[in-house]
Structure formats: C-alpha cells, structure tokens
PDB file of N, CA and C in Angstrom:
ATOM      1  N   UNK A   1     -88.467   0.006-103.727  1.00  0.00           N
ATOM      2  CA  UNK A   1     -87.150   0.049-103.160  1.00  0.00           C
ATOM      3  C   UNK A   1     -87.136  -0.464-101.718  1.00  0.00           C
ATOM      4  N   UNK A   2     -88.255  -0.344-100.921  1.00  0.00           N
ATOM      5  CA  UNK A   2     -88.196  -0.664 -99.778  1.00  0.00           C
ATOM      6  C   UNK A   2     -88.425  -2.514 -99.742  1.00  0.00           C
ATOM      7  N   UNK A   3     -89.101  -2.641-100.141  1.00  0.00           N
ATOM      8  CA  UNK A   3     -89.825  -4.275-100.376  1.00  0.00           C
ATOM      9  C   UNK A   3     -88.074  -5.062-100.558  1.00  0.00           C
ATOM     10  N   UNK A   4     -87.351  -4.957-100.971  1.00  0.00           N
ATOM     11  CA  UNK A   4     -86.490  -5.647-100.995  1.00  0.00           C
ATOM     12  C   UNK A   4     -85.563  -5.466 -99.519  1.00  0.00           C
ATOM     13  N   UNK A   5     -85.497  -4.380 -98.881  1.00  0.00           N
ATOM     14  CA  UNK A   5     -84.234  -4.397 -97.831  1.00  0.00           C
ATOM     15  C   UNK A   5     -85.172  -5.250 -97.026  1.00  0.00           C
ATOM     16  N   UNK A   6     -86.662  -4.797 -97.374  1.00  0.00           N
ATOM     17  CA  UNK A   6     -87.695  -5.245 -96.038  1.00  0.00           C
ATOM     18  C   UNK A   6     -87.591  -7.087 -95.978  1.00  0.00           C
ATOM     19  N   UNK A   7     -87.403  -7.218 -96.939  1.00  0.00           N
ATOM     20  CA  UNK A   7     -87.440  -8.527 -97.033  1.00  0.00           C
ATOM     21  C   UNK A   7     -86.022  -9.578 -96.713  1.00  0.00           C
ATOM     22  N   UNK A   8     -84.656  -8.724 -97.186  1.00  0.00           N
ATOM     23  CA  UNK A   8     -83.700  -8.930 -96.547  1.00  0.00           C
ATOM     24  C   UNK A   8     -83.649  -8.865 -94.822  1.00  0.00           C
ATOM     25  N   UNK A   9     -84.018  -7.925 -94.388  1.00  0.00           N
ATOM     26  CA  UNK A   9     -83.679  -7.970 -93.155  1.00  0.00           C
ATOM     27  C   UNK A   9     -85.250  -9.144 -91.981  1.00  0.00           C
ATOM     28  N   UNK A  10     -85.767  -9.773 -93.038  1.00  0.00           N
ATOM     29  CA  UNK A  10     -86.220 -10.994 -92.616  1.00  0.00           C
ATOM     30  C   UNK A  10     -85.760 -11.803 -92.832  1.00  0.00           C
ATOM     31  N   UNK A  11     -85.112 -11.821 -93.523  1.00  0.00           N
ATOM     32  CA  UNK A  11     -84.279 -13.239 -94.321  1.00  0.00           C
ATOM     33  C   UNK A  11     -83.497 -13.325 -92.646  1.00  0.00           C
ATOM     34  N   UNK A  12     -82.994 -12.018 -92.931  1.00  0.00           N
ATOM     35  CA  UNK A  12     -81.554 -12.088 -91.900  1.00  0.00           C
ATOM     36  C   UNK A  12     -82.100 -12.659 -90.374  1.00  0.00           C
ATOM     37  N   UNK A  13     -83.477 -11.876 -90.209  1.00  0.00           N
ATOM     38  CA  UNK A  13     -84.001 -12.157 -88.691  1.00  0.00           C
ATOM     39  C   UNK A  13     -84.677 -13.689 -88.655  1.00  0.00           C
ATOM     40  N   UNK A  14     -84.706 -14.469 -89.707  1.00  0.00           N
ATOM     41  CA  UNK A  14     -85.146 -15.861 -89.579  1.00  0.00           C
ATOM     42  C   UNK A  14     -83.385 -16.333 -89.397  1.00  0.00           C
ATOM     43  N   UNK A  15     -82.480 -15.942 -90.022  1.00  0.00           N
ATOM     44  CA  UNK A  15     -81.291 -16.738 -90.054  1.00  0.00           C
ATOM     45  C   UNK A  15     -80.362 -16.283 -88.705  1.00  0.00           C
ATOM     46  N   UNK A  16     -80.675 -15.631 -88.277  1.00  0.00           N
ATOM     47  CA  UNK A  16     -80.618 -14.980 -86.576  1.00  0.00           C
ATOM     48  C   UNK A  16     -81.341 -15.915 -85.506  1.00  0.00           C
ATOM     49  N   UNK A  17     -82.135 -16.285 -85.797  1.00  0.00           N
ATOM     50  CA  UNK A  17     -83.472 -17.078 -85.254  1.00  0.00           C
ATOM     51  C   UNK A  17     -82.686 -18.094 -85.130  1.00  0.00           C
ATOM     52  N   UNK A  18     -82.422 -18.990 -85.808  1.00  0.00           N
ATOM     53  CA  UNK A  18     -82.249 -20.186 -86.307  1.00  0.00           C
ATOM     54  C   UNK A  18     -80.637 -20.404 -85.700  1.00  0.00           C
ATOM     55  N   UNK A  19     -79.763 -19.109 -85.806  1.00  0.00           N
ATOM     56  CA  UNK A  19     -79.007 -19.745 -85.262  1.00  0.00           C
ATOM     57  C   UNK A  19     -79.036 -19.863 -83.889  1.00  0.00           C
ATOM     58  N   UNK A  20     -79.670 -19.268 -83.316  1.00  0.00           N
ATOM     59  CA  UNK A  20     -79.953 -18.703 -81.608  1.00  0.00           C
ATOM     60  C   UNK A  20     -80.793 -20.602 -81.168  1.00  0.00           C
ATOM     61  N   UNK A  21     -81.487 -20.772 -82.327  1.00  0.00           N
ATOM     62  CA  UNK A  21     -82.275 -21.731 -82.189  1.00  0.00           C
ATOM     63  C   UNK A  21     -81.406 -22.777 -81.878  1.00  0.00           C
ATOM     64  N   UNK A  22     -80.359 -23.381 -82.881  1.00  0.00           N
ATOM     65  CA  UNK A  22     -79.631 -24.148 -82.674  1.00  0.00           C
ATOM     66  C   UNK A  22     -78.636 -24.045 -81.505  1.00  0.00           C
ATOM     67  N   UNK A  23     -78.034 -23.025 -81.034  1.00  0.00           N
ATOM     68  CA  UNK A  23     -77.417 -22.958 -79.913  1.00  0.00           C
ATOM     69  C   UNK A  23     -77.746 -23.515 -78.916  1.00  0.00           C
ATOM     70  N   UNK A  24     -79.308 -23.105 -79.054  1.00  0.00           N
ATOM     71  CA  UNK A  24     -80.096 -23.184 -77.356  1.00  0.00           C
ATOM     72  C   UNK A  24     -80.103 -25.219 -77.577  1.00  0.00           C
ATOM     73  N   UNK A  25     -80.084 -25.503 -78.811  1.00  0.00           N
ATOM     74  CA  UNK A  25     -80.395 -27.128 -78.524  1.00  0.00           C
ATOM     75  C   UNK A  25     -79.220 -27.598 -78.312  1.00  0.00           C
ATOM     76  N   UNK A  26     -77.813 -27.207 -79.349  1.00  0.00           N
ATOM     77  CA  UNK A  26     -76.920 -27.900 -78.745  1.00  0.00           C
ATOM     78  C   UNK A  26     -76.525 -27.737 -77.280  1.00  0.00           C
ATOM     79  N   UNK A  27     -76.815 -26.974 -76.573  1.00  0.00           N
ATOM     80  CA  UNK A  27     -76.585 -26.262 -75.014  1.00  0.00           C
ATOM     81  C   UNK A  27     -77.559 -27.072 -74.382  1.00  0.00           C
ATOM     82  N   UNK A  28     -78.858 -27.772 -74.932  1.00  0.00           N
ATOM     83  CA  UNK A  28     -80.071 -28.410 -73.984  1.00  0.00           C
ATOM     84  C   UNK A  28     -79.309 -29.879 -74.070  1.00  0.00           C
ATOM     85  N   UNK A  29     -78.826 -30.383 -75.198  1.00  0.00           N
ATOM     86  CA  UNK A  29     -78.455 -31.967 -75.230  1.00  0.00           C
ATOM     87  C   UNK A  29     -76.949 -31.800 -74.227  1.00  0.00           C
ATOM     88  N   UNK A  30     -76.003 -30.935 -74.616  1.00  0.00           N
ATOM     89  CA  UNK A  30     -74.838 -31.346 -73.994  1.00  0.00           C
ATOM     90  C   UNK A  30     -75.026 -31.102 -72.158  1.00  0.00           C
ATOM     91  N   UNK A  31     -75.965 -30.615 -72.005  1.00  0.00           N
ATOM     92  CA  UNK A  31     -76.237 -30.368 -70.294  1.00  0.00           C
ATOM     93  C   UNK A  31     -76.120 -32.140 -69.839  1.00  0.00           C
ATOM     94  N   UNK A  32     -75.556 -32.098 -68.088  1.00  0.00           N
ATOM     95  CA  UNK A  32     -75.832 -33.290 -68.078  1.00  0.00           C
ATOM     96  C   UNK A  32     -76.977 -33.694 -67.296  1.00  0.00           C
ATOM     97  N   UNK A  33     -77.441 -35.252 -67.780  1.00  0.00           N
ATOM     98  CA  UNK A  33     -78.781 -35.345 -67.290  1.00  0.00           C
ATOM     99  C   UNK A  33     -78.991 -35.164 -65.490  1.00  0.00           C
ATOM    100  N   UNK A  34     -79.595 -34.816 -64.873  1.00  0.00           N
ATOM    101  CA  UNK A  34     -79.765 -34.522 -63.769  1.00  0.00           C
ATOM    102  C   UNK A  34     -81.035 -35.738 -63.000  1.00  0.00           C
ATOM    103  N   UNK A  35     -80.822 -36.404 -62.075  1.00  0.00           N
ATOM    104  CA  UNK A  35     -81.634 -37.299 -61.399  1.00  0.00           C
ATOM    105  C   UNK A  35     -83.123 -36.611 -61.177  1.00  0.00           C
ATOM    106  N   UNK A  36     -84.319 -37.311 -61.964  1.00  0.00           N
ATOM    107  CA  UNK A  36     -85.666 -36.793 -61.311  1.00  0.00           C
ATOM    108  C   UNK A  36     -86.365 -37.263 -60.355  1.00  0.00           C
ATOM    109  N   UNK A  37     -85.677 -37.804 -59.146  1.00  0.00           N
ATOM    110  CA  UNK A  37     -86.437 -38.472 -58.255  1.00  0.00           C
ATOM    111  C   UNK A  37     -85.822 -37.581 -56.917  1.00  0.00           C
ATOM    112  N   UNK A  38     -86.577 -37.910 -55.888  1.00  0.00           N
ATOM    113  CA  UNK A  38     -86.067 -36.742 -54.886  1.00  0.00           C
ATOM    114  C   UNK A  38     -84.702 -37.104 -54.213  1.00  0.00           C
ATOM    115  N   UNK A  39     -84.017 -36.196 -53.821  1.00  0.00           N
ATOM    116  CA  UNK A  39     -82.832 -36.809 -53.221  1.00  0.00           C
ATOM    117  C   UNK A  39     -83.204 -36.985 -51.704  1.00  0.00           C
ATOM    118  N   UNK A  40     -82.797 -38.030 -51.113  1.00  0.00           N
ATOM    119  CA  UNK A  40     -82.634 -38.035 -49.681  1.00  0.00           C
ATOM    120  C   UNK A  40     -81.102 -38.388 -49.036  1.00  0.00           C
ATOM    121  N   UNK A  41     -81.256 -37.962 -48.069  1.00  0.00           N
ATOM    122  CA  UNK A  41     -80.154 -38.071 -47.005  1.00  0.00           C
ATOM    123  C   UNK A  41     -79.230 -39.011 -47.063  1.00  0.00           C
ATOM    124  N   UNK A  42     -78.288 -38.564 -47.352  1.00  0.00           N
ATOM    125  CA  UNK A  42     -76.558 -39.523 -47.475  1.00  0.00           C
ATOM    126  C   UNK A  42     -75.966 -40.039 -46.210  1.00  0.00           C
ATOM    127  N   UNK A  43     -76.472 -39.340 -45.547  1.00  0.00           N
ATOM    128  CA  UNK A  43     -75.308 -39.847 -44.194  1.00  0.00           C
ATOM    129  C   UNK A  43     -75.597 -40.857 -43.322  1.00  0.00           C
ATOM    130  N   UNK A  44     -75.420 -41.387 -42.229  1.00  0.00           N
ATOM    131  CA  UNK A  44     -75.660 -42.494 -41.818  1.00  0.00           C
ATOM    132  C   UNK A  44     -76.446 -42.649 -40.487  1.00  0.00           C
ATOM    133  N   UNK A  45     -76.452 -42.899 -39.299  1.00  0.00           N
ATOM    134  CA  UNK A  45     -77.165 -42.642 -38.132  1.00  0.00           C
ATOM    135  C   UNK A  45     -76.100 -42.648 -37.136  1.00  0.00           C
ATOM    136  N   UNK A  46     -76.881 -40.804 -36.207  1.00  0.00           N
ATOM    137  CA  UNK A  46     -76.105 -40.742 -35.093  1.00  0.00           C
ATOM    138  C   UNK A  46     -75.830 -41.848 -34.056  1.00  0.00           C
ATOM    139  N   UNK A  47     -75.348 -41.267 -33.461  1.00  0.00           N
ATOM    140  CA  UNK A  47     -75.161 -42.189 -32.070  1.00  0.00           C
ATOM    141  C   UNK A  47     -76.223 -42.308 -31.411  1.00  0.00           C
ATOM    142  N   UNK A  48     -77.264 -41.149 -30.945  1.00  0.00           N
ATOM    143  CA  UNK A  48     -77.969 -40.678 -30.268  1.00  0.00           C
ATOM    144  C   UNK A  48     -79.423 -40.208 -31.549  1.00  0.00           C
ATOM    145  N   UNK A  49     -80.172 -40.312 -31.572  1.00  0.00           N
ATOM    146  CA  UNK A  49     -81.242 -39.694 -32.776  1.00  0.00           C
ATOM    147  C   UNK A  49     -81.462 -38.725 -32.051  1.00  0.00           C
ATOM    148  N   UNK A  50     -81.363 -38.166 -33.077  1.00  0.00           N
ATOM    149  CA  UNK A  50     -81.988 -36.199 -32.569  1.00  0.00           C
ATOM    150  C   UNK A  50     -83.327 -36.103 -33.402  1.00  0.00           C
ATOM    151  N   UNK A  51     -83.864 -35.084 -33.050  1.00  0.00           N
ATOM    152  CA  UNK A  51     -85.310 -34.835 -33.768  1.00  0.00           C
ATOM    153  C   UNK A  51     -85.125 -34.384 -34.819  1.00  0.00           C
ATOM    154  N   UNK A  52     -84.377 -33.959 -35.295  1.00  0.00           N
ATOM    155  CA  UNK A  52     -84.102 -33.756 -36.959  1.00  0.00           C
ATOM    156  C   UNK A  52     -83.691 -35.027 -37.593  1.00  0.00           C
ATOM    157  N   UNK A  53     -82.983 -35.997 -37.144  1.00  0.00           N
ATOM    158  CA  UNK A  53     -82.549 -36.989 -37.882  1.00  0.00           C
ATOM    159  C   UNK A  53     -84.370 -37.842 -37.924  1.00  0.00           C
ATOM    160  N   UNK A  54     -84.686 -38.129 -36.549  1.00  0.00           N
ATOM    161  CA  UNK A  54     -86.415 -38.707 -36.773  1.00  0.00           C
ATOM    162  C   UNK A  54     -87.206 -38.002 -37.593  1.00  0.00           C
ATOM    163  N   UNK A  55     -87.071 -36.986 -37.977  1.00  0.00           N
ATOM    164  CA  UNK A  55     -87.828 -36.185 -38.846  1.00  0.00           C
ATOM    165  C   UNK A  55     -87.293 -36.631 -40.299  1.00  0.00           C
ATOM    166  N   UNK A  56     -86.232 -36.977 -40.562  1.00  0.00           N
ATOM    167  CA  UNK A  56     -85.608 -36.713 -42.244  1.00  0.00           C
ATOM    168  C   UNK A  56     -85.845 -38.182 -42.086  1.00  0.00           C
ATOM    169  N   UNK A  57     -85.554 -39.617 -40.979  1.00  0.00           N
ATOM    170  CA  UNK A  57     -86.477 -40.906 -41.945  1.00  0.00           C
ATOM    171  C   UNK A  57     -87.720 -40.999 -41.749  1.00  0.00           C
ATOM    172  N   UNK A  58     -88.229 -40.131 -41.466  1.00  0.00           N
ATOM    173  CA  UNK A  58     -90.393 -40.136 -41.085  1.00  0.00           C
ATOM    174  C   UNK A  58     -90.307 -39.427 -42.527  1.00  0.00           C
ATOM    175  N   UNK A  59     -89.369 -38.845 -42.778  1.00  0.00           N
ATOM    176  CA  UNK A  59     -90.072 -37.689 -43.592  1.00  0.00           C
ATOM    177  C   UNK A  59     -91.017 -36.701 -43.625  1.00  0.00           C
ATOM    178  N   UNK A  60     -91.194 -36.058 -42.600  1.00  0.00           N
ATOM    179  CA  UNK A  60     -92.398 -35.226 -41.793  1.00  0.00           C
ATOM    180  C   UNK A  60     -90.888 -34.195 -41.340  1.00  0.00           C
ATOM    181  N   UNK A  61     -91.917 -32.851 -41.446  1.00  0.00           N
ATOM    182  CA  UNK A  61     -90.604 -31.961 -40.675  1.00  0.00           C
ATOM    183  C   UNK A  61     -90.992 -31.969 -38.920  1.00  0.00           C
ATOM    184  N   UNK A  62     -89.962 -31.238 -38.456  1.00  0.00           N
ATOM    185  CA  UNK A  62     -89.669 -31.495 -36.727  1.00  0.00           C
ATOM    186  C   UNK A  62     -90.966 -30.902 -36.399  1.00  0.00           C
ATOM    187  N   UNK A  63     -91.593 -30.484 -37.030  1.00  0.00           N
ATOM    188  CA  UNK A  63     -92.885 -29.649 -35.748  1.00  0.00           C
ATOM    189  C   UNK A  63     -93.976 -30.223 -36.214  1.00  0.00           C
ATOM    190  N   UNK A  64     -94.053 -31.620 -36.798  1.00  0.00           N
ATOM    191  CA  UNK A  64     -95.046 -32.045 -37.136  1.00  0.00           C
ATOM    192  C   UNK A  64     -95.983 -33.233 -36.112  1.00  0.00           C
ATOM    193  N   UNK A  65     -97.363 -32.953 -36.351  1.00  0.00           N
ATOM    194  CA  UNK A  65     -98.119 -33.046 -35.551  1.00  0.00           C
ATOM    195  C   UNK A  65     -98.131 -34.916 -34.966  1.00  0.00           C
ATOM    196  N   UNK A  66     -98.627 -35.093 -33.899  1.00  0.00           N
ATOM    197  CA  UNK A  66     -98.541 -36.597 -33.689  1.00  0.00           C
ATOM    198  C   UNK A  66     -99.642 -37.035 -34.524  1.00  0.00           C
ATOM    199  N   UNK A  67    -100.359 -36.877 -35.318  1.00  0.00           N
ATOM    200  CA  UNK A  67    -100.815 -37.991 -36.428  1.00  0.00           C
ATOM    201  C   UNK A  67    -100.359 -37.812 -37.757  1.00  0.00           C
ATOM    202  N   UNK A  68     -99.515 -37.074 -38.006  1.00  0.00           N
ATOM    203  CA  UNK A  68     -99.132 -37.045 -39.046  1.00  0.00           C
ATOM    204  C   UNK A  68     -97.688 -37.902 -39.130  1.00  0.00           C
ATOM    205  N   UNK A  69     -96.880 -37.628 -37.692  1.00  0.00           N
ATOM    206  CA  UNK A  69     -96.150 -38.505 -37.437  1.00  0.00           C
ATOM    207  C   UNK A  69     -95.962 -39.838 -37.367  1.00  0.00           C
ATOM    208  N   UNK A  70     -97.364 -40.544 -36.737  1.00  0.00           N
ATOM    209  CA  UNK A  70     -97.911 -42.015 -36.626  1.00  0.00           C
ATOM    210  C   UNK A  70     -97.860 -42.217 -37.944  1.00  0.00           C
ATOM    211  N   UNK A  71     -98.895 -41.177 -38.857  1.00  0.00           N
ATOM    212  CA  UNK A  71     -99.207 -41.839 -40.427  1.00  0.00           C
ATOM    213  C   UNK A  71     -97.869 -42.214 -41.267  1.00  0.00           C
ATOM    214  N   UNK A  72     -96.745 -41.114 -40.593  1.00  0.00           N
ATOM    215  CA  UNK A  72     -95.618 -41.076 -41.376  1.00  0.00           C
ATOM    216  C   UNK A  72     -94.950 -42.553 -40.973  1.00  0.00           C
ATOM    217  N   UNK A  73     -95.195 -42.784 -39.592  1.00  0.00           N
ATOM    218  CA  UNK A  73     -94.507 -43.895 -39.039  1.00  0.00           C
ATOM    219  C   UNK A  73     -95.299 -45.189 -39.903  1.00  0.00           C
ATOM    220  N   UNK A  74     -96.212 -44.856 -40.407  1.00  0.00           N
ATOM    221  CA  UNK A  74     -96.985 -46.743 -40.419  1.00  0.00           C
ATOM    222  C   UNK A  74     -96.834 -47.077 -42.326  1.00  0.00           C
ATOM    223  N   UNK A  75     -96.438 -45.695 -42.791  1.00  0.00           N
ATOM    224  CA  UNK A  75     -96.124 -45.825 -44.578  1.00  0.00           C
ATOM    225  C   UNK A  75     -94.765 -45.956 -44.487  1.00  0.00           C
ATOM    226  N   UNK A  76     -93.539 -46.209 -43.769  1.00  0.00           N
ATOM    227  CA  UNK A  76     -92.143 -46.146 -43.456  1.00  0.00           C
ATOM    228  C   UNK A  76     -92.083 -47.745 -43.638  1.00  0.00           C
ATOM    229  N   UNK A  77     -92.756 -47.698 -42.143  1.00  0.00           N
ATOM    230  CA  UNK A  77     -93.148 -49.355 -41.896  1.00  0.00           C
ATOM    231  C   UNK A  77     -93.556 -50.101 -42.472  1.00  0.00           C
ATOM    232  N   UNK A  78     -94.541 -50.176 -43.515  1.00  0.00           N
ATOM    233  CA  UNK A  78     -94.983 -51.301 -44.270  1.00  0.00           C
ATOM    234  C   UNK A  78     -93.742 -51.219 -45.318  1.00  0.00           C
ATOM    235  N   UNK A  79     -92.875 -50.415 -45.608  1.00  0.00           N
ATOM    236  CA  UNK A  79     -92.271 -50.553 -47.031  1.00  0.00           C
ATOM    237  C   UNK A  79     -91.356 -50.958 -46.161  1.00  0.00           C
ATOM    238  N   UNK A  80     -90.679 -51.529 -44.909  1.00  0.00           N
ATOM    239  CA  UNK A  80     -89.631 -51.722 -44.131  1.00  0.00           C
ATOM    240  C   UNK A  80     -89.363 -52.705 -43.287  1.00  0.00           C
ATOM    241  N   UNK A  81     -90.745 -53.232 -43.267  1.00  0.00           N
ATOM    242  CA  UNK A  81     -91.388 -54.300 -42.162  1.00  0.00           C
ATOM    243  C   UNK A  81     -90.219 -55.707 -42.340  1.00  0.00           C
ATOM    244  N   UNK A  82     -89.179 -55.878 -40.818  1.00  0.00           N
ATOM    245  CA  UNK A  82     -88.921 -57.688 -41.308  1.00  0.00           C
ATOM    246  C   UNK A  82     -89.701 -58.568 -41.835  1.00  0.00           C
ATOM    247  N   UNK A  83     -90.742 -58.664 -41.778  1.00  0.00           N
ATOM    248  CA  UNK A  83     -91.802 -59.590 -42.255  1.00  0.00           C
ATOM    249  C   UNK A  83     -91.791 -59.610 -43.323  1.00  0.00           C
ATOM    250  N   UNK A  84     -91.707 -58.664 -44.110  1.00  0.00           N
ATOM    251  CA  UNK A  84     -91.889 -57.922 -45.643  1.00  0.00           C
ATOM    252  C   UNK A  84     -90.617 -57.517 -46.367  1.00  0.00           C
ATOM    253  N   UNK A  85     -89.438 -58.598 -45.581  1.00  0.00           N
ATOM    254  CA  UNK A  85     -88.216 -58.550 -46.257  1.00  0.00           C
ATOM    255  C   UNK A  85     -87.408 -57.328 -45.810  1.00  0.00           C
ATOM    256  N   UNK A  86     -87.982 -56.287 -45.113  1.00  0.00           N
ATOM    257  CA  UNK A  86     -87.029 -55.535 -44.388  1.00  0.00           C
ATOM    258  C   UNK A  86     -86.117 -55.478 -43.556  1.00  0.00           C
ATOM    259  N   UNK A  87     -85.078 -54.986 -43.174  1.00  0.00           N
ATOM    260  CA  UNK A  87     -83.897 -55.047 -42.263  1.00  0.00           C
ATOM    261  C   UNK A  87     -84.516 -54.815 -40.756  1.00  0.00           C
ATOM    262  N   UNK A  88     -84.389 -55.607 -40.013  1.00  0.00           N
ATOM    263  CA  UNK A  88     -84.583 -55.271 -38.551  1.00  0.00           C
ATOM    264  C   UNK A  88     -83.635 -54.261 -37.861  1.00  0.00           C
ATOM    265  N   UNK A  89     -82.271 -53.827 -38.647  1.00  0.00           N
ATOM    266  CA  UNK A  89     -82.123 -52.410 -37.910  1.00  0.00           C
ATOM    267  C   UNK A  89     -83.011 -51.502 -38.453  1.00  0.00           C
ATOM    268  N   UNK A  90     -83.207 -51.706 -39.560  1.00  0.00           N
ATOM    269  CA  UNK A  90     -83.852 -50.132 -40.110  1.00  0.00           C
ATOM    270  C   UNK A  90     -85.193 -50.016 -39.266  1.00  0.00           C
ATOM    271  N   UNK A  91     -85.784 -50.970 -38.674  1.00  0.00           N
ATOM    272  CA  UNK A  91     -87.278 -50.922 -38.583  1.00  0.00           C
ATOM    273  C   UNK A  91     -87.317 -50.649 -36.553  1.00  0.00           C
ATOM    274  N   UNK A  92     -85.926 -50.811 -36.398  1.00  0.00           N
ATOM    275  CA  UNK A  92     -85.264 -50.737 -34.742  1.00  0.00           C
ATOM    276  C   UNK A  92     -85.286 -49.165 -34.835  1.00  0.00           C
ATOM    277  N   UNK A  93     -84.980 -48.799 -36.003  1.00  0.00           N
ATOM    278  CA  UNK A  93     -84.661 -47.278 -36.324  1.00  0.00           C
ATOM    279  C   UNK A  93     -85.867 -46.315 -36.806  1.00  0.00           C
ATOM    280  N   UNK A  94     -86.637 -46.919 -37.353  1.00  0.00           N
ATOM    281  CA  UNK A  94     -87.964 -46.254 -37.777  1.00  0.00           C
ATOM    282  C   UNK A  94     -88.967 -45.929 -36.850  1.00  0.00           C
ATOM    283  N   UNK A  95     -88.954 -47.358 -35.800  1.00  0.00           N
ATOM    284  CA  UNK A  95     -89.439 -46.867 -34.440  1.00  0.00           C
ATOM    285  C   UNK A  95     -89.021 -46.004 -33.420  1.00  0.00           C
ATOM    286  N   UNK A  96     -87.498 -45.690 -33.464  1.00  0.00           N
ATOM    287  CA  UNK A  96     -86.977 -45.263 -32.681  1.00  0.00           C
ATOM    288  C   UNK A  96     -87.705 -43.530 -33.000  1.00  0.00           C
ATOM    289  N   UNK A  97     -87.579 -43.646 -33.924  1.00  0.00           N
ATOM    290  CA  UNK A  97     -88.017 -42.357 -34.804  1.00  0.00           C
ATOM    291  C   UNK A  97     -89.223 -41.690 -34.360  1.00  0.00           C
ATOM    292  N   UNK A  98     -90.017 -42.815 -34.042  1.00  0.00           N
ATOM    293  CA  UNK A  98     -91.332 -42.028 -34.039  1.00  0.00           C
ATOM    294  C   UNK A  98     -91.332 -42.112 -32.643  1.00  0.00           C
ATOM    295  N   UNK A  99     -90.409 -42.763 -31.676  1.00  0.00           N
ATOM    296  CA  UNK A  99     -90.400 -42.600 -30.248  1.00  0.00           C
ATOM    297  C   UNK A  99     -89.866 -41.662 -30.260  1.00  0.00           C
ATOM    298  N   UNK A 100     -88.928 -40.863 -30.577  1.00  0.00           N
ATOM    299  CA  UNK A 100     -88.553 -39.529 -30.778  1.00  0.00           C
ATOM    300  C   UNK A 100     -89.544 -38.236 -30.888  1.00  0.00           C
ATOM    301  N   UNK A 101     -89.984 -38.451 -32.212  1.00  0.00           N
ATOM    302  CA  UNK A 101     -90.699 -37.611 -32.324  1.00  0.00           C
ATOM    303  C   UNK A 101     -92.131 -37.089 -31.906  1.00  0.00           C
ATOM    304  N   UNK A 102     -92.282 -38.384 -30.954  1.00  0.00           N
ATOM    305  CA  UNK A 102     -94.127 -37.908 -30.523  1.00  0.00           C
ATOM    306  C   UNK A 102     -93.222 -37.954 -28.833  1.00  0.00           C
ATOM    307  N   UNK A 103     -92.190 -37.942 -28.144  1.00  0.00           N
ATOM    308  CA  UNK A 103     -91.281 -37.591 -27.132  1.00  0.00           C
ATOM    309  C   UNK A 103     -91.165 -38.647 -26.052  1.00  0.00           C
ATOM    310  N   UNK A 104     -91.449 -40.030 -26.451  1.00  0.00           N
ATOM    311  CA  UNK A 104     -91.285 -40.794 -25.720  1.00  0.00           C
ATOM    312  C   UNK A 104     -89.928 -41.961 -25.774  1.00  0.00           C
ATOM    313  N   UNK A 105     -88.926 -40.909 -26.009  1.00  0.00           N
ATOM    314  CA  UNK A 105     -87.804 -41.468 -25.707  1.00  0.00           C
ATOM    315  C   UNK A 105     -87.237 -41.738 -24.144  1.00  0.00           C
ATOM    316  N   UNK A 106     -86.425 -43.324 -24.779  1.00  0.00           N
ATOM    317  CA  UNK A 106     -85.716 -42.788 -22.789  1.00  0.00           C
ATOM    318  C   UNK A 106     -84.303 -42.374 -23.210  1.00  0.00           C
ATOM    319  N   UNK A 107     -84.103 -41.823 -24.315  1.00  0.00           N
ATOM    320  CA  UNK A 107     -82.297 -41.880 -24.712  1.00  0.00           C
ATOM    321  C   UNK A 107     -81.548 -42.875 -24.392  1.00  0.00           C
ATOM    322  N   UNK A 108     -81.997 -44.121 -24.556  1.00  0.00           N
ATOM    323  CA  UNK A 108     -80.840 -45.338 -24.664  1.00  0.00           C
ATOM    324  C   UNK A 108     -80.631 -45.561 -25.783  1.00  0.00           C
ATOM    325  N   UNK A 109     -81.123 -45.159 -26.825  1.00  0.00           N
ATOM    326  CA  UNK A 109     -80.545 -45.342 -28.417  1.00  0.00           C
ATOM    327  C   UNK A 109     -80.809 -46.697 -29.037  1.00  0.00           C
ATOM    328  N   UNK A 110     -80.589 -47.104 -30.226  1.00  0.00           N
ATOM    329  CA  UNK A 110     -81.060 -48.039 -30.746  1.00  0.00           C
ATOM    330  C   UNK A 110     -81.225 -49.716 -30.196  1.00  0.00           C
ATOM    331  N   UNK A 111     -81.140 -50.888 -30.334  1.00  0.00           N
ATOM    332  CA  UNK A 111     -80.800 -52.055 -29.870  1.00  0.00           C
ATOM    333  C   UNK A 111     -79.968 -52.195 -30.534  1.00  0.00           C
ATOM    334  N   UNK A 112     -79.506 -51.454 -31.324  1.00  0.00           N
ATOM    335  CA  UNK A 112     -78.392 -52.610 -32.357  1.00  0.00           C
ATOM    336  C   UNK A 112     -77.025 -52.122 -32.242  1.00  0.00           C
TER     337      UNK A 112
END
C-alpha cells in the first residue's frame, strides 16, 4: 500500500522539478544580455584634470605609487601613441595625466 503513494509523490516531485526547471530557463533566456567587458568612464574631460580624472585614464587608483603610475602611463601610451595612429589630444591628455599624478603639474591644463 505504501509503494504506490511512495512512488506517486515522486512522480509528483520530478514533475515539480521540471517545472521549477523550466521556469528558471525561460527567466535565464528572456534576461537581457548584459556587456562582458569592463565599463569605463562616459564623460568627457574637465577643464582643469583633477587627480581622480588622471587616475580613471591611467587606470591606477589616486594613491598609486609613481611606478606603477609610469607603468600605467607607458601601456596607455603605446595603445595611443600619434605615431601609432593615435589622437594627439588624447596623448596631450595621457601625459597630462601622469604629470598629475606623480605632481608635476603647473595647472595650465591641456595644449589643446
């Protein structure tokens, strides 16, 4: 007498399963796809570079050390270089960056 409910109420807990199962997939496909690459910074350049803005295009945070800064400055640079098809503001700006951040600014701001 038992062998049969026992076996019903597996039936039932696979068909419980299954629907939980299917939920969770239609809920995984209809999500929308989400970008896997890192996001960076939308906005554009101050007037003035502050040490947070030299920090977010070094990509190094503000209390980071002067060689990690240089290193950050010279992998910026080769992917940025005029020579190498890069924009001469951006590379007016990449330096500015690391004149910023290792403190040898005079605050006159970019050339451009």
């Amino acid at each position: 007498m038992a062998t049969p409910f026992i076996a019903g109420l597996a039936v039932a807990a696979a068909a419980m399963a299954c629907k939980y199962g299917i939920q969770a997939w239609h809920s995984f496909k209809s999500r929308s796809p989400r970008p896997r690459s890192r996001r960076f910074y939308e906005g554009g350049f101050q007037q003035t570079m502050t040490r947070r803005e030299a920090a977010l295009i070094l990509g190094v945070r503000e209390s980071a050390a002067a060689d990690k800064v240089r290193e950050a400055h010279r992998r910026v640079m080769v992917a940025n270089h005029p020579d190498a098809g890069g924009s001469h503001y951006l590379a007016s700006k990449i330096n500015e960056a690391k004149d910023v951040m290792l403190g040898k600014t005079k605050n006159s701001g970019s050339a451009f």
